[in-house]
PDB file of N, CA and C in Angstrom:
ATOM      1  N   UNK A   1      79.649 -14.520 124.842  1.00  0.00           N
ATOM      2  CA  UNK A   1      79.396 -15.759 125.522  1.00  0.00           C
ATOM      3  C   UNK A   1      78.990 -16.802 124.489  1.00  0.00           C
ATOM      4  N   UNK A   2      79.409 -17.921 124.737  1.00  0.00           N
ATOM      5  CA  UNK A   2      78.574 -18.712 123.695  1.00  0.00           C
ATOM      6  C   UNK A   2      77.774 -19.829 123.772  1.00  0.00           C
ATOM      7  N   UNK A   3      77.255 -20.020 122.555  1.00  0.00           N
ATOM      8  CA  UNK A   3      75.750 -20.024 122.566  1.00  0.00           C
ATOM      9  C   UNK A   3      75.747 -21.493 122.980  1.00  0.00           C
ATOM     10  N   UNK A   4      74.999 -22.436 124.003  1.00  0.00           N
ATOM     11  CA  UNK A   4      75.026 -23.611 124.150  1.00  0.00           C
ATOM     12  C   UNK A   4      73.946 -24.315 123.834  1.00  0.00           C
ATOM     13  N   UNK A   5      73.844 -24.104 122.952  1.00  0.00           N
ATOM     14  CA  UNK A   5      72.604 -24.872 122.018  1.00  0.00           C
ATOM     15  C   UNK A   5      71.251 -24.795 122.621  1.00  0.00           C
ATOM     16  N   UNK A   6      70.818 -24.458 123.994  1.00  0.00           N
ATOM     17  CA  UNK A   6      69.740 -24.618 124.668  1.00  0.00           C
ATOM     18  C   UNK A   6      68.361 -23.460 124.057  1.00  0.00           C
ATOM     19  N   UNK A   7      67.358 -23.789 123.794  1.00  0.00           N
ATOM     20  CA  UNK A   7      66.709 -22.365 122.962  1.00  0.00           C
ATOM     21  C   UNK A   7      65.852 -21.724 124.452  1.00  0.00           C
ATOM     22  N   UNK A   8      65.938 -20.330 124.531  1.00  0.00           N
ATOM     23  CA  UNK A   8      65.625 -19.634 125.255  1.00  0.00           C
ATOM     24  C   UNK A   8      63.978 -19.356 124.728  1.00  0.00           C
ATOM     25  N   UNK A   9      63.334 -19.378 126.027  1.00  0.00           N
ATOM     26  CA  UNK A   9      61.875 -18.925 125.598  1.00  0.00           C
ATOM     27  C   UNK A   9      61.758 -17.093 125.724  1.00  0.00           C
ATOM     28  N   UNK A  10      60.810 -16.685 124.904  1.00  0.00           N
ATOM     29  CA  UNK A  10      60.512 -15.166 124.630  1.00  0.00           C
ATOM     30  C   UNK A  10      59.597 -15.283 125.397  1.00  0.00           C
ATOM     31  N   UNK A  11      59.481 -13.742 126.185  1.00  0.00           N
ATOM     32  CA  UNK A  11      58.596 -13.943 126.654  1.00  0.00           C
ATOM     33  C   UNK A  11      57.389 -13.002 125.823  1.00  0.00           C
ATOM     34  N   UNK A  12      56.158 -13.012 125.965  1.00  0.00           N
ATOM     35  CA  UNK A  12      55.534 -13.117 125.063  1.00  0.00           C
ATOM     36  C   UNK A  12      54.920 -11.418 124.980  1.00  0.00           C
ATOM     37  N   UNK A  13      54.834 -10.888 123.792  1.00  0.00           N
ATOM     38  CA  UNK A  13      54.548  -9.451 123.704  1.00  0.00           C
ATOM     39  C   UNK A  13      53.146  -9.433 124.197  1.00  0.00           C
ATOM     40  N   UNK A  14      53.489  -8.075 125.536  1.00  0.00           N
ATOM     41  CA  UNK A  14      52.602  -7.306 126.071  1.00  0.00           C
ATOM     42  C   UNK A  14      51.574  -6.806 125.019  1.00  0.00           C
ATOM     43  N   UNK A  15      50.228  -6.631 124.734  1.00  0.00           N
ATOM     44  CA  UNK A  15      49.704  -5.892 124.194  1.00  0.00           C
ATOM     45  C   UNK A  15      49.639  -4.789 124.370  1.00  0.00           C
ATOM     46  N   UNK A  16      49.771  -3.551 124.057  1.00  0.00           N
ATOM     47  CA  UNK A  16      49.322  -2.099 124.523  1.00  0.00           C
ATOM     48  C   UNK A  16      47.791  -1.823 124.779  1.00  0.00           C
ATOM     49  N   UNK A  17      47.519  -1.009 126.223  1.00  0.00           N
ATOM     50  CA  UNK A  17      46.043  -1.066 126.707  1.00  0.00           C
ATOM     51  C   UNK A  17      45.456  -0.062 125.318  1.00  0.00           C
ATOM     52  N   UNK A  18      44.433  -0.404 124.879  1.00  0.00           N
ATOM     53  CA  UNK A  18      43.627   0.618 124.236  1.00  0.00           C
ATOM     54  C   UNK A  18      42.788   1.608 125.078  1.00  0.00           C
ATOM     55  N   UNK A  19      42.178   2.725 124.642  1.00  0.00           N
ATOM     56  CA  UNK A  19      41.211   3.467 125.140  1.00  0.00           C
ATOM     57  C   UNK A  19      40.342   2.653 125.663  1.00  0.00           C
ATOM     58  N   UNK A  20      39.708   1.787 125.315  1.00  0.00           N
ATOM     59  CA  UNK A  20      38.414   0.968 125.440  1.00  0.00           C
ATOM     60  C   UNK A  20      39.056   0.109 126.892  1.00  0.00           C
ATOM     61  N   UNK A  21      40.224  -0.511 126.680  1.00  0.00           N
ATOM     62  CA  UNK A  21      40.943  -0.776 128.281  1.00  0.00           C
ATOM     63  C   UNK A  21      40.537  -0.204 129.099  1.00  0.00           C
ATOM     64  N   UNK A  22      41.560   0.821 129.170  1.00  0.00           N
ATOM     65  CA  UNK A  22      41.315   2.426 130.216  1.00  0.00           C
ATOM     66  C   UNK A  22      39.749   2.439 130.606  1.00  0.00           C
ATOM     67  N   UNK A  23      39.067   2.705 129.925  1.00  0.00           N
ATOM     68  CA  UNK A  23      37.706   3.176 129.933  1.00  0.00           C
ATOM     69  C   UNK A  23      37.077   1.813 130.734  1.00  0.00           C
ATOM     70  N   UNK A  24      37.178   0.239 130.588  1.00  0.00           N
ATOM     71  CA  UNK A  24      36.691  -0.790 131.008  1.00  0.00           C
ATOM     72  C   UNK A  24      37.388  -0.857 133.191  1.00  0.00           C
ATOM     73  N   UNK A  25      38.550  -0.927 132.368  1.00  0.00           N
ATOM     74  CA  UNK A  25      39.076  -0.416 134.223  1.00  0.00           C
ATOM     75  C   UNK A  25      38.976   0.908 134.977  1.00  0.00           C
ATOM     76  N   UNK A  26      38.349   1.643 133.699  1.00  0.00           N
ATOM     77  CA  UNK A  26      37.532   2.738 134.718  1.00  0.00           C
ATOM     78  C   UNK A  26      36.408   2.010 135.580  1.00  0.00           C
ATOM     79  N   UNK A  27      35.251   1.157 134.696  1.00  0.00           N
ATOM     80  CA  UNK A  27      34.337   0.877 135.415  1.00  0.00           C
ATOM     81  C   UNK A  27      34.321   0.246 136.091  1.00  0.00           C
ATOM     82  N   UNK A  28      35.101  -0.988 136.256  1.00  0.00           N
ATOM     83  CA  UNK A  28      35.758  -1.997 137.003  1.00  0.00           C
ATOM     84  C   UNK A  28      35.615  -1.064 138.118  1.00  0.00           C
ATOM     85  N   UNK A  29      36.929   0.319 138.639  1.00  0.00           N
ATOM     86  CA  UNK A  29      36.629   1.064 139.686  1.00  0.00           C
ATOM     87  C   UNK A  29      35.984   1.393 140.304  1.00  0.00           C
ATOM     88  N   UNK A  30      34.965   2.178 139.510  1.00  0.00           N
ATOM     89  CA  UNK A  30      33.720   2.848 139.589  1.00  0.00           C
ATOM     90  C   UNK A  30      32.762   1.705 140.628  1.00  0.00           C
ATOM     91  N   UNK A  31      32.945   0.339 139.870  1.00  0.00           N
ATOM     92  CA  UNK A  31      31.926  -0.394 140.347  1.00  0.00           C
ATOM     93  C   UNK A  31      32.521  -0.645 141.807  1.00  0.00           C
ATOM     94  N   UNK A  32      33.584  -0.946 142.039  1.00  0.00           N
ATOM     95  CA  UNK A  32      33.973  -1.354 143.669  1.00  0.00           C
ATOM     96  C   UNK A  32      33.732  -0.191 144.376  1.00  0.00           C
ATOM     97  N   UNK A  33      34.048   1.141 143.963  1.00  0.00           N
ATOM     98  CA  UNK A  33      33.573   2.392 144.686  1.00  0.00           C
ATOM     99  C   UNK A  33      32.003   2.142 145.053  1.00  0.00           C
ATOM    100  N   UNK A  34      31.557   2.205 144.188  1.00  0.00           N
ATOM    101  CA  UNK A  34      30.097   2.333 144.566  1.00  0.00           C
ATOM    102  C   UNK A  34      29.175   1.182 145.443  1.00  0.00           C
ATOM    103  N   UNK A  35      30.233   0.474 144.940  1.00  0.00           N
ATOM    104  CA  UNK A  35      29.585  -1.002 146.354  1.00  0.00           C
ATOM    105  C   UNK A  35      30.185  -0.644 147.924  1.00  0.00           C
ATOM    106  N   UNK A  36      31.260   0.166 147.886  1.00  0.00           N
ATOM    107  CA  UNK A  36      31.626   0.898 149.303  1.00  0.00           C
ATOM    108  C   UNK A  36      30.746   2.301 149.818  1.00  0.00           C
ATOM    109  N   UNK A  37      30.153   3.276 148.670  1.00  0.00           N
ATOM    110  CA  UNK A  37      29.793   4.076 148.703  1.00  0.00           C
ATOM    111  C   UNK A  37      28.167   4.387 149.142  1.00  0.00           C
ATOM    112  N   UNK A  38      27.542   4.721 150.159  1.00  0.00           N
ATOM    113  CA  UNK A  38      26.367   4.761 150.105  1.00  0.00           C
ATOM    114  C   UNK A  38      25.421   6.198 149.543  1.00  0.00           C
ATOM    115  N   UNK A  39      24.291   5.708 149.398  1.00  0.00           N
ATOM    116  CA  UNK A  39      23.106   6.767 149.211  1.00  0.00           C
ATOM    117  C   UNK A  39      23.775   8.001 148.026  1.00  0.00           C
ATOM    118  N   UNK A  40      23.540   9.195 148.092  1.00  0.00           N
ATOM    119  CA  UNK A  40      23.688  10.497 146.853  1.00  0.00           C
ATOM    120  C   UNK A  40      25.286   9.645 145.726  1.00  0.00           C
ATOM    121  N   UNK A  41      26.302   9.350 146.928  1.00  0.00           N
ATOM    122  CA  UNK A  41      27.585   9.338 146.195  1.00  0.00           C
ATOM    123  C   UNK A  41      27.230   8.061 145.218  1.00  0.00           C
ATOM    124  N   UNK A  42      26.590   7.360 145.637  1.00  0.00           N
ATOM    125  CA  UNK A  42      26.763   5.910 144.863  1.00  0.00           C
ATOM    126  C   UNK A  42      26.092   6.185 143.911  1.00  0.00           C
ATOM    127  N   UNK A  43      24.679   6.939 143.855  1.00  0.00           N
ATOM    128  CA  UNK A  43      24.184   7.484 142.816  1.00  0.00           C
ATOM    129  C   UNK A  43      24.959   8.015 141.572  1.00  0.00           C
ATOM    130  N   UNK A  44      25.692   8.830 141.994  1.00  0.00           N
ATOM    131  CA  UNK A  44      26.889   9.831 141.164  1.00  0.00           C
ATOM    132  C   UNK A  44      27.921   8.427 140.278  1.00  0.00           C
ATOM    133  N   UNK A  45      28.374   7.679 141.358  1.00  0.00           N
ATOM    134  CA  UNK A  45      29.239   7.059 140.830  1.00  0.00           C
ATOM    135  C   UNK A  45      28.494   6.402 139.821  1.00  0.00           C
ATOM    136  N   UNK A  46      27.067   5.613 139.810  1.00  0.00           N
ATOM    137  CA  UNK A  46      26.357   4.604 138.453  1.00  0.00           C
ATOM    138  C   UNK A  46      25.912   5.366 137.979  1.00  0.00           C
ATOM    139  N   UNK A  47      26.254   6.421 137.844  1.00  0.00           N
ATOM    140  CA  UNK A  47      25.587   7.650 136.916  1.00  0.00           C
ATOM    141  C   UNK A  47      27.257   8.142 135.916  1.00  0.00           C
ATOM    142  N   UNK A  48      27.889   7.834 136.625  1.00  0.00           N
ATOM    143  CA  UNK A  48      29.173   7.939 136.018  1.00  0.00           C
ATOM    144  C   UNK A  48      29.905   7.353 135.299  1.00  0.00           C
ATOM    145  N   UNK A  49      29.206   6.094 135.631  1.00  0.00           N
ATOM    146  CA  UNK A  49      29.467   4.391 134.957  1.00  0.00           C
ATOM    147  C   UNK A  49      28.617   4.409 133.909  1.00  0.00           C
ATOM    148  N   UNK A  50      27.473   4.845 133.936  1.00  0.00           N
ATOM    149  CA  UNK A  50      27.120   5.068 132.497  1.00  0.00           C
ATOM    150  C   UNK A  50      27.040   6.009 131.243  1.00  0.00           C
ATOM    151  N   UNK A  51      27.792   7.152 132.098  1.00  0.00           N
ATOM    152  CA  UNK A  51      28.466   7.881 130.831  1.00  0.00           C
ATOM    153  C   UNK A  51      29.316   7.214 130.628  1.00  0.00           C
ATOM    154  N   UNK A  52      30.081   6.310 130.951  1.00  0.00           N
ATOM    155  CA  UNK A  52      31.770   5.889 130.664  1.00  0.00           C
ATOM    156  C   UNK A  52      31.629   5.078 129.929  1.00  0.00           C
ATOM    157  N   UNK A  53      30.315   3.887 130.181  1.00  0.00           N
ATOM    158  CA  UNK A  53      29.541   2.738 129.349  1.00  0.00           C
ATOM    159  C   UNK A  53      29.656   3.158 127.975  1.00  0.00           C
ATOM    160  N   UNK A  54      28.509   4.502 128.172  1.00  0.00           N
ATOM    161  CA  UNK A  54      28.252   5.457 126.608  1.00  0.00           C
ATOM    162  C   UNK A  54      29.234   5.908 125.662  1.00  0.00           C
ATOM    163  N   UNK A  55      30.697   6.074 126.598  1.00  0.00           N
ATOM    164  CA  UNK A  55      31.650   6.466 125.563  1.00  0.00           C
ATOM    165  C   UNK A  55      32.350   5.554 125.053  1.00  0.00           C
ATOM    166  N   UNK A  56      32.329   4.474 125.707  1.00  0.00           N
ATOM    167  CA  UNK A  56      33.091   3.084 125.036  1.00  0.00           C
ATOM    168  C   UNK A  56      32.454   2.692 124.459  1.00  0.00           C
ATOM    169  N   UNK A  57      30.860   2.575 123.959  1.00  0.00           N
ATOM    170  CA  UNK A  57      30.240   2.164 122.734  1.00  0.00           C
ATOM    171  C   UNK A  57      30.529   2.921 122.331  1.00  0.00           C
ATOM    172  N   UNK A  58      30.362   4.619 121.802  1.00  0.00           N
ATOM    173  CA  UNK A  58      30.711   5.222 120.926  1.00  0.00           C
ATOM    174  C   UNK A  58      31.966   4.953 120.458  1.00  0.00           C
ATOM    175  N   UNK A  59      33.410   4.701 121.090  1.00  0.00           N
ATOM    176  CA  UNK A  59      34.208   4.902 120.726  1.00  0.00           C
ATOM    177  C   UNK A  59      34.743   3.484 120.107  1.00  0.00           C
ATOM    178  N   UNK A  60      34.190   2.190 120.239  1.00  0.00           N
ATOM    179  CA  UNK A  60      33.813   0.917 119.854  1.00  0.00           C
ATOM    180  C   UNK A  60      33.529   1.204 118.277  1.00  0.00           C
ATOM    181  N   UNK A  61      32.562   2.044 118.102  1.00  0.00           N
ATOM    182  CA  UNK A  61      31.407   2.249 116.571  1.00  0.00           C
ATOM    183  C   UNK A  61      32.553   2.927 115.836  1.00  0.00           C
ATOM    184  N   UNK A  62      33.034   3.880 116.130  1.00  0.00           N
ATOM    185  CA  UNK A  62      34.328   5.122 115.644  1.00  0.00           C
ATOM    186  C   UNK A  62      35.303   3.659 114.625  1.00  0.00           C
ATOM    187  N   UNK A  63      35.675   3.340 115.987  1.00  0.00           N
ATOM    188  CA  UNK A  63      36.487   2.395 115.731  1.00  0.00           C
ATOM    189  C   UNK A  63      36.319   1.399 114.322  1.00  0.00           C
ATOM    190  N   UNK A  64      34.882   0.626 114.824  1.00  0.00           N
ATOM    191  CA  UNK A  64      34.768   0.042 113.568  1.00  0.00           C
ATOM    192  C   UNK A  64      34.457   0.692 112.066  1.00  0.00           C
ATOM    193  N   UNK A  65      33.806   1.879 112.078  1.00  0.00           N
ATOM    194  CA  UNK A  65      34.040   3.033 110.900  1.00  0.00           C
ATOM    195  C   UNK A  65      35.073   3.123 110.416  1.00  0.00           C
ATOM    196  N   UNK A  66      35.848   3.304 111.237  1.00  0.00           N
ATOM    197  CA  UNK A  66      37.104   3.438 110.521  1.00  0.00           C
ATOM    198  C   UNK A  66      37.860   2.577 109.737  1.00  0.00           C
ATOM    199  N   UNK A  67      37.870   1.158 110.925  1.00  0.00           N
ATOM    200  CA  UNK A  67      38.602   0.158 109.492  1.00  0.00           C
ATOM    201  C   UNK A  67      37.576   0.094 108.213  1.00  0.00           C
ATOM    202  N   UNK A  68      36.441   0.090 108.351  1.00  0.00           N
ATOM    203  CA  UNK A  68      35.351   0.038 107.259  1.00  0.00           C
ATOM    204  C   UNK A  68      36.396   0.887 106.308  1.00  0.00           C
ATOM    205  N   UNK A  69      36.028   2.141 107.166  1.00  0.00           N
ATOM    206  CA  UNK A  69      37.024   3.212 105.740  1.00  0.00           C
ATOM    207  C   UNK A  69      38.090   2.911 105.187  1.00  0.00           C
ATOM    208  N   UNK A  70      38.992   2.557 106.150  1.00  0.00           N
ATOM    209  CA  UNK A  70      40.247   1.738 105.432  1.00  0.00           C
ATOM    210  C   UNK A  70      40.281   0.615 104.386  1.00  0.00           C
ATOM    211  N   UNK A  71      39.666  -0.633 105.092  1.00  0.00           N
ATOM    212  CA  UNK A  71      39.202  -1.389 103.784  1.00  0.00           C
ATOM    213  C   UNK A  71      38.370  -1.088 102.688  1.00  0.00           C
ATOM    214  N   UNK A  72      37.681   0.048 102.806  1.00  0.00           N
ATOM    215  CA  UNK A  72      37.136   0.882 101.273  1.00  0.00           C
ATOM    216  C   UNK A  72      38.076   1.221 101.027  1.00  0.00           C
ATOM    217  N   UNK A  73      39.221   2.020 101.025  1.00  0.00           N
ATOM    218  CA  UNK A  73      40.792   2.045 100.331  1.00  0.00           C
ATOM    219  C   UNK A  73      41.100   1.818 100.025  1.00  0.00           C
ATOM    220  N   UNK A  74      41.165   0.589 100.781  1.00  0.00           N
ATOM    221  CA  UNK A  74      42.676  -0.731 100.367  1.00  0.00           C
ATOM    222  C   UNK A  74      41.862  -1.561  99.165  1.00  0.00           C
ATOM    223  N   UNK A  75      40.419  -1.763  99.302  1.00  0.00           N
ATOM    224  CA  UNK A  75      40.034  -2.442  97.730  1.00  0.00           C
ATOM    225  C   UNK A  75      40.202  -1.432  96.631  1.00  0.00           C
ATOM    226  N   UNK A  76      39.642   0.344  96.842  1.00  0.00           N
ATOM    227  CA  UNK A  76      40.089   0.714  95.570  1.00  0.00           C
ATOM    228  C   UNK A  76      41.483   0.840  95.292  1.00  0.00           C
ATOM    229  N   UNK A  77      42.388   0.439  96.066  1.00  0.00           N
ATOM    230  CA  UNK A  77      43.492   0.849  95.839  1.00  0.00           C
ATOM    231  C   UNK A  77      44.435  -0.333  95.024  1.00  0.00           C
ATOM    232  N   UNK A  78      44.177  -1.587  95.536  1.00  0.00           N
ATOM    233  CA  UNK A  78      43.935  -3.048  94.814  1.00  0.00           C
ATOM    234  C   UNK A  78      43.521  -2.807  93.273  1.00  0.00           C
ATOM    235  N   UNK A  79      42.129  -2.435  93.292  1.00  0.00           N
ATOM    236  CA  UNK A  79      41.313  -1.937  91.739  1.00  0.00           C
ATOM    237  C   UNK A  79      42.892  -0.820  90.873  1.00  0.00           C
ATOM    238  N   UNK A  80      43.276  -0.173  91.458  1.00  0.00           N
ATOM    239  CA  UNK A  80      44.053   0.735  90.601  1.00  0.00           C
ATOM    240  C   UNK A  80      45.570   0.080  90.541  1.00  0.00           C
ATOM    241  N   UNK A  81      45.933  -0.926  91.640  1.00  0.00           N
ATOM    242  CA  UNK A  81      47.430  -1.546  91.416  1.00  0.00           C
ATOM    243  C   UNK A  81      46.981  -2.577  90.330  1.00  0.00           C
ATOM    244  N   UNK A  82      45.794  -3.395  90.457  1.00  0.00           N
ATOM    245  CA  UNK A  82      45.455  -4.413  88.868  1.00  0.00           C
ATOM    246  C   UNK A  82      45.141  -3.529  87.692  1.00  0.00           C
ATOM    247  N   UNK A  83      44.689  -3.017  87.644  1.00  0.00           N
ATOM    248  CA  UNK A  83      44.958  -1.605  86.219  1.00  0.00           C
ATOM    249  C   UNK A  83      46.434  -1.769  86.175  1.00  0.00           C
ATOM    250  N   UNK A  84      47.315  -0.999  87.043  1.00  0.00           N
ATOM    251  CA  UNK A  84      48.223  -0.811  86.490  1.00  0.00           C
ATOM    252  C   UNK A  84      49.158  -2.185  86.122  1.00  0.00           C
ATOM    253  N   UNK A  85      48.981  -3.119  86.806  1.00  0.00           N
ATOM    254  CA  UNK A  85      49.721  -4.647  86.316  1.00  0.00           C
ATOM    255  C   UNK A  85      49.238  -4.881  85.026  1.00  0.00           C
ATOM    256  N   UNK A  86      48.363  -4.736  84.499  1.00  0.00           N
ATOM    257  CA  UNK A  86      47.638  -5.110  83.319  1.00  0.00           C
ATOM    258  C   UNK A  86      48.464  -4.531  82.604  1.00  0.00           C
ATOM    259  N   UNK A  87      48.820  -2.912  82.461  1.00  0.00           N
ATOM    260  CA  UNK A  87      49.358  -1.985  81.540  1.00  0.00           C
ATOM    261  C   UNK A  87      50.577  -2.566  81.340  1.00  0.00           C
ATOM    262  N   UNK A  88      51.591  -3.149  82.639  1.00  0.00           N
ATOM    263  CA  UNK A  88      52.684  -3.417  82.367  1.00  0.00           C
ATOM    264  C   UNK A  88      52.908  -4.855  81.565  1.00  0.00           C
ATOM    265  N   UNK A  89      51.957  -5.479  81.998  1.00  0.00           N
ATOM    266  CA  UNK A  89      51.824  -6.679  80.772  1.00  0.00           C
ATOM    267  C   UNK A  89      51.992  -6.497  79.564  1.00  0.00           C
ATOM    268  N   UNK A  90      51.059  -5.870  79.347  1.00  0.00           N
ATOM    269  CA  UNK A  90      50.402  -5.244  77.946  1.00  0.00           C
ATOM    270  C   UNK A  90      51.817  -4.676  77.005  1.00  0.00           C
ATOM    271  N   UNK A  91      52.455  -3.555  78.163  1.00  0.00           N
ATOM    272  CA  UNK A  91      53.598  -2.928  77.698  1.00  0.00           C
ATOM    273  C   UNK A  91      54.957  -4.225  77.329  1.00  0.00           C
ATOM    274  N   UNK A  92      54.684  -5.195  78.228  1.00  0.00           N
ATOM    275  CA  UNK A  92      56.109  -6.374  78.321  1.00  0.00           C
ATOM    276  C   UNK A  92      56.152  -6.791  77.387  1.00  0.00           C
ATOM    277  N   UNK A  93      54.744  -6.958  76.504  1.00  0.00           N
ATOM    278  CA  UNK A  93      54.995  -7.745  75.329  1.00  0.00           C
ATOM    279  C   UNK A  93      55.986  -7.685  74.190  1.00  0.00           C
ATOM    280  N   UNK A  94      56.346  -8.484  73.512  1.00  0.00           N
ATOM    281  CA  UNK A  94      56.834  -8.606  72.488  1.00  0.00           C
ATOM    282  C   UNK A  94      56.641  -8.528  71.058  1.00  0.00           C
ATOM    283  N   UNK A  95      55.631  -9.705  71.062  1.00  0.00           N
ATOM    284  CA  UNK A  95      55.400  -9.477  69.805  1.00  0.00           C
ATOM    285  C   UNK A  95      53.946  -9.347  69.073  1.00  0.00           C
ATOM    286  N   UNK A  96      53.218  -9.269  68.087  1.00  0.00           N
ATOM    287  CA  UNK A  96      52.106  -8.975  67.681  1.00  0.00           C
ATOM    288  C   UNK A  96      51.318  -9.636  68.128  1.00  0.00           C
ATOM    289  N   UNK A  97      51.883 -11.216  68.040  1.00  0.00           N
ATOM    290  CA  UNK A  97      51.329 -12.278  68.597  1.00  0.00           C
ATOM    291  C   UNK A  97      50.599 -12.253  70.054  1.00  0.00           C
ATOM    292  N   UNK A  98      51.736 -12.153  70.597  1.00  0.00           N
ATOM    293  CA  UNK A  98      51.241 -12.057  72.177  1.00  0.00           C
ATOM    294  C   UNK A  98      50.370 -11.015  72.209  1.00  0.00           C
ATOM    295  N   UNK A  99      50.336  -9.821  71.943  1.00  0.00           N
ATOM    296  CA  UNK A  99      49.101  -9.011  72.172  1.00  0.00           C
ATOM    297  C   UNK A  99      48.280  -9.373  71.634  1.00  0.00           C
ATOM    298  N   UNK A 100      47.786 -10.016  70.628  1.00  0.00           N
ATOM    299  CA  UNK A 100      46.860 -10.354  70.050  1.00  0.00           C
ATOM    300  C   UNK A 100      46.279 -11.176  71.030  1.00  0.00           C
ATOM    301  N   UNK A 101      46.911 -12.324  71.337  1.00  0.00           N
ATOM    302  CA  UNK A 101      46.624 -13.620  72.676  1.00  0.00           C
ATOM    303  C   UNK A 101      45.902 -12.505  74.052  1.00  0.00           C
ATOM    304  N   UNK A 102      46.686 -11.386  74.063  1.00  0.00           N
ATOM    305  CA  UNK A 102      46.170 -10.435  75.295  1.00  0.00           C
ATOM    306  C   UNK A 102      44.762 -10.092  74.749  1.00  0.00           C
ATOM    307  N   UNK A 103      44.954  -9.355  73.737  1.00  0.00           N
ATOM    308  CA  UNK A 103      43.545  -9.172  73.244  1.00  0.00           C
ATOM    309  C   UNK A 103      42.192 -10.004  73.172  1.00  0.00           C
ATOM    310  N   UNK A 104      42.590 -10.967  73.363  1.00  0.00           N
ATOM    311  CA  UNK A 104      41.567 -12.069  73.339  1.00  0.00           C
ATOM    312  C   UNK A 104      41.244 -12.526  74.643  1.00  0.00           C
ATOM    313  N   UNK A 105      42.163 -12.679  75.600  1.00  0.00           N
ATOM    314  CA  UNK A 105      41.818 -12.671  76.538  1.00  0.00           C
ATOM    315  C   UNK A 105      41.374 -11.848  77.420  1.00  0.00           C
ATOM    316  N   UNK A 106      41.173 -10.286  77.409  1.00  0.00           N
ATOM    317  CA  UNK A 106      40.411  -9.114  77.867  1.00  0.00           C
ATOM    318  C   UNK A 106      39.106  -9.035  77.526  1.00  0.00           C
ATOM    319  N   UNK A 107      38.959  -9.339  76.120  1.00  0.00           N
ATOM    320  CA  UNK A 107      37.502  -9.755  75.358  1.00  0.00           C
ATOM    321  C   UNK A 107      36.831 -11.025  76.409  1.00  0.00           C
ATOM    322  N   UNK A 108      37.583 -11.937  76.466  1.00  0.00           N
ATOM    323  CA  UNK A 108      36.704 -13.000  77.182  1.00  0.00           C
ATOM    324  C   UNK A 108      36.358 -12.586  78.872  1.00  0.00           C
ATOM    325  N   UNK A 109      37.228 -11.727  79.411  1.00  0.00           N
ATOM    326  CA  UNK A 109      37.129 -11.498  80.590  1.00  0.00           C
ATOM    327  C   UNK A 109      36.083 -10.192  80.186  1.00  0.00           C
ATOM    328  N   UNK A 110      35.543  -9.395  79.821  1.00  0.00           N
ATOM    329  CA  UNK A 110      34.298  -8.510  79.498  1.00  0.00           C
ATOM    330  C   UNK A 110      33.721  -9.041  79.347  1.00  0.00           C
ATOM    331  N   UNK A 111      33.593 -10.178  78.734  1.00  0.00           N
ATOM    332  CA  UNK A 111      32.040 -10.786  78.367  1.00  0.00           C
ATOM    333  C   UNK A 111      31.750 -11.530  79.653  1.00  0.00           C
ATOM    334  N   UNK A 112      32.781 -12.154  80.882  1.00  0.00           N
ATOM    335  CA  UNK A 112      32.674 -12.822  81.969  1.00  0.00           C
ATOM    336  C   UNK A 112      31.575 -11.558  82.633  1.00  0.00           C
ATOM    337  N   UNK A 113      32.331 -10.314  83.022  1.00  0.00           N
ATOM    338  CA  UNK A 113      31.883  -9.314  83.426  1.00  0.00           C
ATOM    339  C   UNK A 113      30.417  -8.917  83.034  1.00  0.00           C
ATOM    340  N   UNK A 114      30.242  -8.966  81.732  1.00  0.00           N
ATOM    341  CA  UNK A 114      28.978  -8.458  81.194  1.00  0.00           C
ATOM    342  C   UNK A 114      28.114  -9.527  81.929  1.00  0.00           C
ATOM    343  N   UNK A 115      28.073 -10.890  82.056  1.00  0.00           N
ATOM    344  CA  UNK A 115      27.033 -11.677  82.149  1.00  0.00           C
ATOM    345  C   UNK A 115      26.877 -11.730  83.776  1.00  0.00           C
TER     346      UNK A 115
END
């Protein structure tokens, strides 16, 4: 078919529910149950709502641990890809000259470091 110049709108990406979703429209439930529910059951149910509370903070904290851990990675991992760019510099050179110019400039960047 062809194309008549008109631009079509996207429609816009769904997010995927997370655990922490699930777990929030659990309580959402929980809570309309228990406003229908009287006496022992309703008990059960806000007793249920707050284990569910308890596991979505825990699983909230998990969560943020983890990228923590990841971005501890990804900087040492940064630290070991600039090592190795350095080497290939170092290696690109040509001539006495230029390493020498390198040399001088590693010296000034240690002494940045030292102070």
């Amino acid at each position: 078919m062809p194309s008549t110049g008109t631009a079509t709108k996207t429609q816009p990406k769904r997010r995927e529910k997370t655990p922490a979703d699930y777990l929030s429209d659990a309580l959402d439930d929980l809570e309309k149950a228990s406003e229908k529910a009287g006496g022992e059951v309703a008990d059960r149910i806000d007793q249920a709502r707050e284990r569910i509370g308890e596991a979505r903070e825990d699983l909230s904290q998990r969560g943020e641990d983890q990228v923590k851990q990841w971005r501890d990675q990804l900087a040492d991992a940064a630290d070991d890809i600039l090592r190795e760019l350095g080497r290939v510099a170092v290696r690109s050179q040509r001539t006495d000259d230029a390493l020498t110019e390198l040399g001088k400039e590693i010296d000034r960047r240690k002494a940045e470091l030292a102070s």
